[in-house]
Protein backbone atom coordinates (compact mmCIF):
# COMPACT_ATOMS: atom_id res chain seq x y z
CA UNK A 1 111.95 82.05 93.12
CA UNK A 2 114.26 79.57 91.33
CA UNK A 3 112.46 76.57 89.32
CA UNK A 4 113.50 74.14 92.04
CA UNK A 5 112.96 73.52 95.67
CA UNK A 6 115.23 74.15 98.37
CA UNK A 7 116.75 70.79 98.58
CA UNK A 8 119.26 69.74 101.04
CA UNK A 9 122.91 69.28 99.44
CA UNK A 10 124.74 66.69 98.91
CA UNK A 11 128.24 65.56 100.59
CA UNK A 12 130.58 64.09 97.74
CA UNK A 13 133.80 63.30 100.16
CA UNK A 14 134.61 64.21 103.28
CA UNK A 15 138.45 64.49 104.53
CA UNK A 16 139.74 63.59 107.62
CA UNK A 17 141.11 67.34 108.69
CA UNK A 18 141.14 70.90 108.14
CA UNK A 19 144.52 70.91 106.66
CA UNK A 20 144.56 68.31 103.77
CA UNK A 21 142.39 68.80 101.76
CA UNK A 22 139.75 68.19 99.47
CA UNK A 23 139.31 71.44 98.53
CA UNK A 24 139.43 73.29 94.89
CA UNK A 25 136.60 70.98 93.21
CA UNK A 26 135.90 70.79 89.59
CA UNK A 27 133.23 69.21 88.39
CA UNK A 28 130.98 68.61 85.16
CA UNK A 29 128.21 66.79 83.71
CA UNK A 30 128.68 64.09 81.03
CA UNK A 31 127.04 65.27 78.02
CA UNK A 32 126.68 61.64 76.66
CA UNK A 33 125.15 60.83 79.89
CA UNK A 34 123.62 63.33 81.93
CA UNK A 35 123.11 61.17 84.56
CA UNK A 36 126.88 60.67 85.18
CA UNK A 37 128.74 63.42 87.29
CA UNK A 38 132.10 63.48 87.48
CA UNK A 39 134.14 66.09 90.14
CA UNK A 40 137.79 66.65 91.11
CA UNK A 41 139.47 67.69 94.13
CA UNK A 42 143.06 68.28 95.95
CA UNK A 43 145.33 67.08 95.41
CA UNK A 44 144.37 64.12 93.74
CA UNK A 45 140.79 63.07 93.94
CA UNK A 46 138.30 62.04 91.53
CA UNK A 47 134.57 61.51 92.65
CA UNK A 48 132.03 60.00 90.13
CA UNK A 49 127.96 59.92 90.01
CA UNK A 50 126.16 57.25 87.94
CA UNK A 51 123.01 58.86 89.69
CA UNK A 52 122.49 62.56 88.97
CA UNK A 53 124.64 63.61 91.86
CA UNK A 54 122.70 61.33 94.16
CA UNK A 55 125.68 59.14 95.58
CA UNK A 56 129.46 59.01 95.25
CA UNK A 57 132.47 57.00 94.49
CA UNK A 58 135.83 58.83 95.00
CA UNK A 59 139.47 57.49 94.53
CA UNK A 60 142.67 58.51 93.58
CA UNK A 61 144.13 59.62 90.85
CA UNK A 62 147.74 58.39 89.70
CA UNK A 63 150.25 59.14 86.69
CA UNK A 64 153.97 58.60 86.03
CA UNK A 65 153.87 62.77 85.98
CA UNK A 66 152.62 63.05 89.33
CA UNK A 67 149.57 64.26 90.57
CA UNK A 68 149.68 68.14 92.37
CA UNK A 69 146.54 70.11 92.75
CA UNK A 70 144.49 72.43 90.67
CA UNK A 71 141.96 70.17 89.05
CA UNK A 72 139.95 70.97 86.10
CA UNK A 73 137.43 68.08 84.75
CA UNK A 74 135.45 68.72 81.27
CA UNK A 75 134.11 66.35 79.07
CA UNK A 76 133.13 65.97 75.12
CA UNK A 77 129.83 65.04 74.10
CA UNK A 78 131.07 61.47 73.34
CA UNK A 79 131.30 61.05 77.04
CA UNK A 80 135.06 60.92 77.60
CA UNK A 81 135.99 62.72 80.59
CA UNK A 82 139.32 64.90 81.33
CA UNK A 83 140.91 65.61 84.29
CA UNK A 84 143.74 68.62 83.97
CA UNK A 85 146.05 68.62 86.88
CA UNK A 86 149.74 69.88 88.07
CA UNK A 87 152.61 68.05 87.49
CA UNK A 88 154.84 66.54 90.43
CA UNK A 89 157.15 64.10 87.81
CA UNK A 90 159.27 63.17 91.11
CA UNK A 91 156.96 62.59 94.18
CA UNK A 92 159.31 64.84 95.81
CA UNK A 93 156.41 67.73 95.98
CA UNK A 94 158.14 71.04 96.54
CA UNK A 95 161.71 69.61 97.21
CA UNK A 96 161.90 69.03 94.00
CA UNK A 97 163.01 71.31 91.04
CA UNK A 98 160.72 69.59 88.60
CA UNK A 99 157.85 70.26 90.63
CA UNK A 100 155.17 72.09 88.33
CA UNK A 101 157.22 71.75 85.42
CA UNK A 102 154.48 71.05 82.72
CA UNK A 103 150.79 70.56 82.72
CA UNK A 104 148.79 66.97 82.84
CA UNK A 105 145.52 65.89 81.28
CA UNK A 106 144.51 62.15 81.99
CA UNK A 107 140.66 60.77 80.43
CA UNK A 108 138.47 57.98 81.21
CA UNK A 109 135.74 56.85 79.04
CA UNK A 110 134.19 54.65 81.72
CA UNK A 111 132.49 58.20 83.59
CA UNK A 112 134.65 58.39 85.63
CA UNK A 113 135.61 54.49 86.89
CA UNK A 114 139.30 54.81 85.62
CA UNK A 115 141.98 57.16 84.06
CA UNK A 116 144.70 57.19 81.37
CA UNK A 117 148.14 57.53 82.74
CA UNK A 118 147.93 60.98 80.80
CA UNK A 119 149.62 63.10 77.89
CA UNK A 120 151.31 66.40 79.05
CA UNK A 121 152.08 69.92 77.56
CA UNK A 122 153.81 73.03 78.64
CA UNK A 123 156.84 71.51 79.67
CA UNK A 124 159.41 74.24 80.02
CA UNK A 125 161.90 73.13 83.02
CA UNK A 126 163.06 75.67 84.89
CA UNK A 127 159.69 77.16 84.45
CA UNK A 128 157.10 76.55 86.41
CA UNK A 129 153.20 76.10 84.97
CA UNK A 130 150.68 77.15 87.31
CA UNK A 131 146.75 77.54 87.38
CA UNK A 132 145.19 75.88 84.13
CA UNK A 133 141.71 75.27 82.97
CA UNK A 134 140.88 73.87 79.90
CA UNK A 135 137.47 73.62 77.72
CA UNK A 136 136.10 71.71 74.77
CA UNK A 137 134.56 72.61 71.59
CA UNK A 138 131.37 70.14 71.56
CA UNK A 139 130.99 70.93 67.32
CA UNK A 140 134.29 69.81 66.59
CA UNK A 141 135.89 67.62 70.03
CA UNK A 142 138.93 70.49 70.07
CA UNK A 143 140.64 70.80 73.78
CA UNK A 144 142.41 73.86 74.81
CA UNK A 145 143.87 75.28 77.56
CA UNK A 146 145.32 78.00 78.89
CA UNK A 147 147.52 78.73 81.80
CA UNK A 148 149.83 80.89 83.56
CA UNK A 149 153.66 80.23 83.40
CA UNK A 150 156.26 81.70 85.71
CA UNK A 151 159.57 82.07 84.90
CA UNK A 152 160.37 81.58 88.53
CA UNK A 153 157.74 81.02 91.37
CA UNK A 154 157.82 83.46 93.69
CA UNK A 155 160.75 85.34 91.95
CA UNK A 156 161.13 89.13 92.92
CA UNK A 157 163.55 89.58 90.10
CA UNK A 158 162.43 92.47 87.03
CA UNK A 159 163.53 90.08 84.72
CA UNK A 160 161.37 86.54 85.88
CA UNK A 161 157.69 87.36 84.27
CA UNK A 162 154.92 85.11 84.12
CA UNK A 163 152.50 85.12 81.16
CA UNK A 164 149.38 83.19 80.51
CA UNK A 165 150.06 80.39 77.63
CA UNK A 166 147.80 78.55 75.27
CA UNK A 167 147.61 74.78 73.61
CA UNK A 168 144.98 72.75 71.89
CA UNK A 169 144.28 68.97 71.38
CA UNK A 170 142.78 68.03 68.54
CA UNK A 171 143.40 64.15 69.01
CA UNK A 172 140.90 64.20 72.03
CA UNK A 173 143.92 64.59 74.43
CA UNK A 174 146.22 61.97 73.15
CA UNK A 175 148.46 65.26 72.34
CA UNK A 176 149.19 68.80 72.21
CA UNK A 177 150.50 71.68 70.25
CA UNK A 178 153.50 73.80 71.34
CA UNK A 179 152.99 76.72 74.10
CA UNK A 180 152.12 79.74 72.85
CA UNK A 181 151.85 82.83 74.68
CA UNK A 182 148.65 85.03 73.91
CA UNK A 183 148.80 88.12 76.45
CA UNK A 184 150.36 91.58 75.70
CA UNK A 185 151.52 92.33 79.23
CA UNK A 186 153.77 90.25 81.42
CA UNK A 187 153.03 90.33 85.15
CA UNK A 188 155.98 89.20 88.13
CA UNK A 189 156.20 86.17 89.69
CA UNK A 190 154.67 86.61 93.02
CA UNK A 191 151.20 85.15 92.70
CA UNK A 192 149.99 88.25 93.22
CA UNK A 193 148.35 91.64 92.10
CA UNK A 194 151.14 91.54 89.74
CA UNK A 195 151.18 88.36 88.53
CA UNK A 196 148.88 87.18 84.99
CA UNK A 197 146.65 84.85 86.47
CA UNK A 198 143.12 83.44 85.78
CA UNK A 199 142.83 82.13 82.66
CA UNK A 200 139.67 80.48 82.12
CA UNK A 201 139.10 79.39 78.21
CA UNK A 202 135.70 79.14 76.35
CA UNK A 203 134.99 78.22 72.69
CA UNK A 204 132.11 80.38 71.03
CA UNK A 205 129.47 79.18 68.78
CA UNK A 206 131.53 78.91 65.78
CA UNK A 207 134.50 77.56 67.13
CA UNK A 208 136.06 81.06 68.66
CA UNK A 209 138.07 81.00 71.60
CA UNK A 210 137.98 83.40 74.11
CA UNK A 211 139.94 83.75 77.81
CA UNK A 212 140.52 86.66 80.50
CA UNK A 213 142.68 87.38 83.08
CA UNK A 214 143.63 89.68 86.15
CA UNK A 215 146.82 92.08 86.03
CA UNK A 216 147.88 94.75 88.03
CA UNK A 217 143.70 95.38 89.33
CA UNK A 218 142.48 95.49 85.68
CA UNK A 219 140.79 92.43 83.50
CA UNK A 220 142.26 91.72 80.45
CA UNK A 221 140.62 90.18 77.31
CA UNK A 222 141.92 87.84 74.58
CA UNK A 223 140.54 85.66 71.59
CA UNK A 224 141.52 83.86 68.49
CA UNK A 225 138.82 83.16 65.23
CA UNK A 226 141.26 80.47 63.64
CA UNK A 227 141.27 77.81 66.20
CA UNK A 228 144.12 78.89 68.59
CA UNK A 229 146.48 79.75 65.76
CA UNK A 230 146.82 83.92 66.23
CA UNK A 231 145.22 86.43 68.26
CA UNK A 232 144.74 89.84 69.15
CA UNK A 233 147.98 91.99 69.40
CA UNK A 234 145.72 94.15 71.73
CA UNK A 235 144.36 92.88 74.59
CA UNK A 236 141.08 94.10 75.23
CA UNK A 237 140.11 95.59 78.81
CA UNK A 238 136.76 94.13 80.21
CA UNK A 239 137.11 96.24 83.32
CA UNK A 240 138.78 97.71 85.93
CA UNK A 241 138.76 95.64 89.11
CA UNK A 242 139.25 97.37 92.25
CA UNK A 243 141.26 96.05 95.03
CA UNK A 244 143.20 93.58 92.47
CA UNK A 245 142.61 90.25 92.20
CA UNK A 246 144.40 88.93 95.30
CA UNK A 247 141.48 89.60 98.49
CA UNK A 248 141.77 90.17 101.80
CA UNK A 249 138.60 88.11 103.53
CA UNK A 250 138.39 87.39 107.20
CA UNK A 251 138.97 84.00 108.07
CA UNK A 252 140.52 82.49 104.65
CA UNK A 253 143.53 81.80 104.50
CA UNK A 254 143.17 82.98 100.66
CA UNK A 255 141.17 83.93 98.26
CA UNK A 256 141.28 85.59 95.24
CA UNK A 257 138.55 87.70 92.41
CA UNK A 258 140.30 85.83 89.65
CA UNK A 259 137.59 86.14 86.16
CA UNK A 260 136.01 83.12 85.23
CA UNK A 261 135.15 83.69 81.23
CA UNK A 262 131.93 81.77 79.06
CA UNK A 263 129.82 82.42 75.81
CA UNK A 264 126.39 81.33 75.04
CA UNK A 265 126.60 78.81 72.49
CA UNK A 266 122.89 77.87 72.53
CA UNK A 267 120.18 78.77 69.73
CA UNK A 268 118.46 81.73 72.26
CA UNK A 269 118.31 85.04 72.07
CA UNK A 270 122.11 85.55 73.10
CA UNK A 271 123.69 83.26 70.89
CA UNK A 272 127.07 84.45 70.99
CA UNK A 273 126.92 86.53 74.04
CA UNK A 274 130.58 86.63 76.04
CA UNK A 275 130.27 87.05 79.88
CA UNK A 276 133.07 87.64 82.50
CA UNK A 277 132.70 87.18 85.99
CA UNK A 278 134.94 88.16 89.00
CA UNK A 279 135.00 89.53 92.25
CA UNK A 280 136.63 93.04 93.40
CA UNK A 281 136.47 95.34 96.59
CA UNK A 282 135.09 98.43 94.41
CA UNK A 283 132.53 98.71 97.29
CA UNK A 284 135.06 98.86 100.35
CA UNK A 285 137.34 96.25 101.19
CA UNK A 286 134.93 95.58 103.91
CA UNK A 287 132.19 94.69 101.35
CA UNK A 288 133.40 92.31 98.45
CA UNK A 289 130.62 91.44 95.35
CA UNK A 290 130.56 89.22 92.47
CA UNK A 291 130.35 91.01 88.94
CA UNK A 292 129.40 90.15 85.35
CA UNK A 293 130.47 91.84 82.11
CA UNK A 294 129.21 91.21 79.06
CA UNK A 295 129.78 91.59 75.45
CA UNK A 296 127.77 90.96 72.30
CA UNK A 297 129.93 91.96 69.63
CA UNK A 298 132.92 88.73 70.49
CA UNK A 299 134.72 91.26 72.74
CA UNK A 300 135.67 93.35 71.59
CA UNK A 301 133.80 96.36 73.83
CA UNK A 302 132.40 95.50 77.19
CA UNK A 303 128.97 96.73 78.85
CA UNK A 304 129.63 97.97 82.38
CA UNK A 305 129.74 95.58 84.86
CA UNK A 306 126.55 93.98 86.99
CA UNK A 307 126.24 92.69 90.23
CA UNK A 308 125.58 89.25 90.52
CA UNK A 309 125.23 89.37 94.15
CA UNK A 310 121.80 91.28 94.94
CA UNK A 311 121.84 91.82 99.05
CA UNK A 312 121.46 95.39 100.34
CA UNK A 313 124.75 94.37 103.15
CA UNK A 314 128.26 95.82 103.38
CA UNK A 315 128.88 91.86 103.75
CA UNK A 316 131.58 89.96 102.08
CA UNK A 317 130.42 87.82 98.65
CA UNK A 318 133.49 85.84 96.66
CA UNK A 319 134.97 83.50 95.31
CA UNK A 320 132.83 82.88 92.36
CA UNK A 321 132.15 80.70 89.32
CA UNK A 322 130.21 80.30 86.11
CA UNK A 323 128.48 78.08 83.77
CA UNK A 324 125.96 79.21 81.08
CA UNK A 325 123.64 76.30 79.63
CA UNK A 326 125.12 75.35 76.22
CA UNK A 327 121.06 74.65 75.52
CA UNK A 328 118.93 77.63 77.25
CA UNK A 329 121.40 80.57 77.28
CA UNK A 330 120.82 81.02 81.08
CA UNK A 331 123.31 81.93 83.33
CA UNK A 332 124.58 80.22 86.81
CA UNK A 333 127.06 81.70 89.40
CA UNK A 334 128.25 80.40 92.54
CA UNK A 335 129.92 81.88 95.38
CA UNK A 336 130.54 81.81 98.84
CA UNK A 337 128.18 84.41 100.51
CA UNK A 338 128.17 86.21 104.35
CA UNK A 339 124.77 88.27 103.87
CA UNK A 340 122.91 86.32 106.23
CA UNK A 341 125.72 85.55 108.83
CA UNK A 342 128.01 86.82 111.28
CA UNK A 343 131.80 87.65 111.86
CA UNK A 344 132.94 85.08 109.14
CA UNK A 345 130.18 82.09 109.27
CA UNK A 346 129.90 81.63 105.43
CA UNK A 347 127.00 80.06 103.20
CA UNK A 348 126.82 79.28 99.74
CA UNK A 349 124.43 80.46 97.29
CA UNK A 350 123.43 80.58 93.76
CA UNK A 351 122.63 83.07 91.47
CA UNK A 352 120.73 82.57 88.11
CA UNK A 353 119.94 85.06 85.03
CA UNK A 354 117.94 84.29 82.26
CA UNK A 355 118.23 88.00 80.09
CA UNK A 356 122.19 87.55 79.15
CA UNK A 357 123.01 88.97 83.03
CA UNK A 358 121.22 92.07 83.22
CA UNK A 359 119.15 90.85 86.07
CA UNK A 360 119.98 88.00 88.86
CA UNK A 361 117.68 86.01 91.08
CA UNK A 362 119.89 84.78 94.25
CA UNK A 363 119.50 81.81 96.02
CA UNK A 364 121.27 79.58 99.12
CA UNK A 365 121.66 76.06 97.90
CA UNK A 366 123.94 75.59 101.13
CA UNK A 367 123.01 73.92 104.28
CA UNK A 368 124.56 74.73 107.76
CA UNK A 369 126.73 77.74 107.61
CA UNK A 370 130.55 77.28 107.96
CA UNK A 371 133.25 79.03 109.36
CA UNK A 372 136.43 79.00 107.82
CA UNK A 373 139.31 79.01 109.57
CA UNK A 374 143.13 80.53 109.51
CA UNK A 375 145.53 78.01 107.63
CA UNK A 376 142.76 75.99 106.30
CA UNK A 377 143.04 76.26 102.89
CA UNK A 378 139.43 76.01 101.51
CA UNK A 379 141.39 76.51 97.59
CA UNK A 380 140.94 79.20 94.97
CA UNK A 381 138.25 78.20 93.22
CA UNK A 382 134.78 76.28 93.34
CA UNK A 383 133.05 75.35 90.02
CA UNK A 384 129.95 74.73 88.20
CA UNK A 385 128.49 72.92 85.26
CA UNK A 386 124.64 73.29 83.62
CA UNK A 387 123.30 71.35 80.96
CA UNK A 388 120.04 71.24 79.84
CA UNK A 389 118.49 73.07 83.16
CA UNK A 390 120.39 70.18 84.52
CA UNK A 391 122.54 72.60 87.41
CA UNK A 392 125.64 71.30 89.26
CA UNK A 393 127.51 73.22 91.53
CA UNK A 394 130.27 72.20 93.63
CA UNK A 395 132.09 73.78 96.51
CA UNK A 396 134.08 73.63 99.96
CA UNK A 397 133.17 73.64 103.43
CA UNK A 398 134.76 73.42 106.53
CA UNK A 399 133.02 71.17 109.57
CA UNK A 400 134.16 69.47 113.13
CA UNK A 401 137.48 70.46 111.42
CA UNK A 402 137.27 68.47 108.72
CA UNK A 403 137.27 69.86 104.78
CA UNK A 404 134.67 68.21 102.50
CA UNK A 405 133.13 69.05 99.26
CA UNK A 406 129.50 68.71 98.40
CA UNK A 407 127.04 69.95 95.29
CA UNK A 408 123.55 70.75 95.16
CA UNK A 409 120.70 68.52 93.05
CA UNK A 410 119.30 71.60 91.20
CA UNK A 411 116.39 71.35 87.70
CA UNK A 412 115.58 74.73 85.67
């Protein structure tokens, strides 16, 4: 059994239908102030905690770059909080053709009260910048991020490619270096199979960054030891992944397998360790799991891959994320979970390893089961942040036809 009690979770916001969000939540624990939790949500929500997790203020975000979806909130350990976003420069959403044309980061250093207008990066008009997530070296205060750029959304041209891009901050977000690209393969520009996506960046214990992504139903592997500056000609693979990274599960509108990548950077016995996690169909397509890879040499070989998800069902587990504690070492996954259900009621559970992801205890940390439903989108990711056995998770649920977006009080 876990180190805490089965607790009931708690609602952050609540929308007022199945169709608008909130949905895709972010969320992360202040290291300056552990007591302040700060989330985001679509399309432009931000939630804050001055109590643990306990109770919630939301509003809404605004910057003379718009405000579009796919938030990503981290903070440095002097407490200032970012919140990574889309662009939407017009307020014209998709009518317009500078929709998605670069990437905005806005801060507060109030936990979560107010924002910056923002600073920006990636800008490339025509291109379009897609899918970014961003993470902070706590030595040193460094920001980067990486992110996919398409040449043309939804382009079925040979010649439009998309390829993930990197930048860093080293002026805690005030600005940003030029694009650079770090992958060896190009992938099309149908958010698809075929398409680089899932770039999730994490710094190492000595300020190494490392990030993986899905092409063409294979994870690819990438770092840098100089800060950002050069990397790997040869992308590493981390595994195969069966099914791709697009997935087919009943009653989502989508979902996707896409890795989520993190190193230990705590003084335990896996100081240094590099884990990937990702869903895949390698089971059936009728039986989707979560998996972990991990590396202990900075990646470049992989172990084979573990299953995070430890039911004896053919039933669907996905959509997963994770955090290790930047103090114990331990690991935390979330995901979205049908062991216990039927047809396509979904729970939500967590799963925890304290040996570097050889072994998993699983736990629900969800209350009433939901069902999702056709054209709802419940987003493409959930999220999690740990700190100190301090454990946050954050995801989407569907009730009375409403979205909302709760987290779980959880102690290690």
């Amino acid at each position: 059994m876990a180190l805490f009690a089965q607790q009931n979770p708690v609602k952050i916001f609540e929308g007022t239908n199945a169709f608008h969000g909130p949905c895709e939540p972010s969320i992360v624990i202040n290291p300056a102030n552990p007591a302040n939790v700060v989330a985001g949500s679509v399309l432009s929500y931000y939630h804050y905690s001055l109590d643990s997790g306990k109770t919630w203020e939301t509003g809404k975000l605004k910057s003379s770059y718009g405000v579009w979806g796919d938030p990503c909130v981290v903070a440095d350990k002097k407490g200032r909080i970012y919140y990574f976003h889309l662009s939407d420069p017009t307020g014209k959403n998709w009518s317009s053709p500078e929709m998605l044309d670069r990437m905005v980061c806005q801060y507060s250093d109030d936990g979560g009260k107010s924002w910056s207008d923002g600073s920006y990066f990636g800008l490339a008009h025509p291109k379009d910048q897609d899918k970014e997530w961003a993470a902070v070296d706590q030595r040193t205060g460094t920001i980067v991020s990486t992110w996919t750029q398409f040449d043309k959304y939804d382009s079925d041209a040979a010649e439009d490619e998309s390829n993930i891009l990197f930048v860093r901050s080293t002026d805690r977000g005030l600005s940003w270096s030029e694009a650079l690209r770090i992958n060896q393969f190009s992938g099309n520009c149908l958010d698809d199979d075929g398409t680089t996506e899932g770039a999730v960046p994490c710094f190492g214990p000595r300020g190494e960054i490392y990030v993986a992504w899905s092409l063409n139903s294979q994870i690819y592997f990438d770092y840098s030891k100089d800060g950002g500056t050069t990397w790997q000609e040869q992308d590493v693979v981390v595994s195969r992944q069966p099914g791709g990274w697009t997935m087919d599960i009943p009653g989502m509108q989508r979902t996707n397998g896409m890795p989520v990548t993190a190193c230990d950077v705590s003084n335990g016995p896996f100081r240094g360790a590099v884990y990937v996690c990702w869903g895949d169909t390698r089971n059936g397509f009728d039986n989707a799991d979560i998996w972990l890879a991990s590396s202990m040499d900075g990646g470049k070989t992989w172990g084979q891959p573990v299953r995070v998800n430890d039911d004896e069902t053919t039933r669907h587990q996905f959509l997963p994320w994770l955090a290790v504690d930047p103090a114990t070492g331990y690991l935390y996954c979330v995901f979205y979970d049908r062991r216990n259900t039927e047809v396509n009621s979904t729970e939500v559970f967590l799963a925890y390893s304290k040996d570097a992801g050889q072994t998993w205890v699983n736990e629900k940390i969800s209350g009433e089961a939901f069902t999702p439903k056709q054209g709802a989108f419940m987003g493409d990711y959930n999220n999690i942040s740990a700190l100190n056995g301090m454990v946050r998770p954050v995801w989407t649920e569907l009730h009375n036809n409403k979205l909302s977006v709760w987290t779980a009080l959880l102690k290690f």
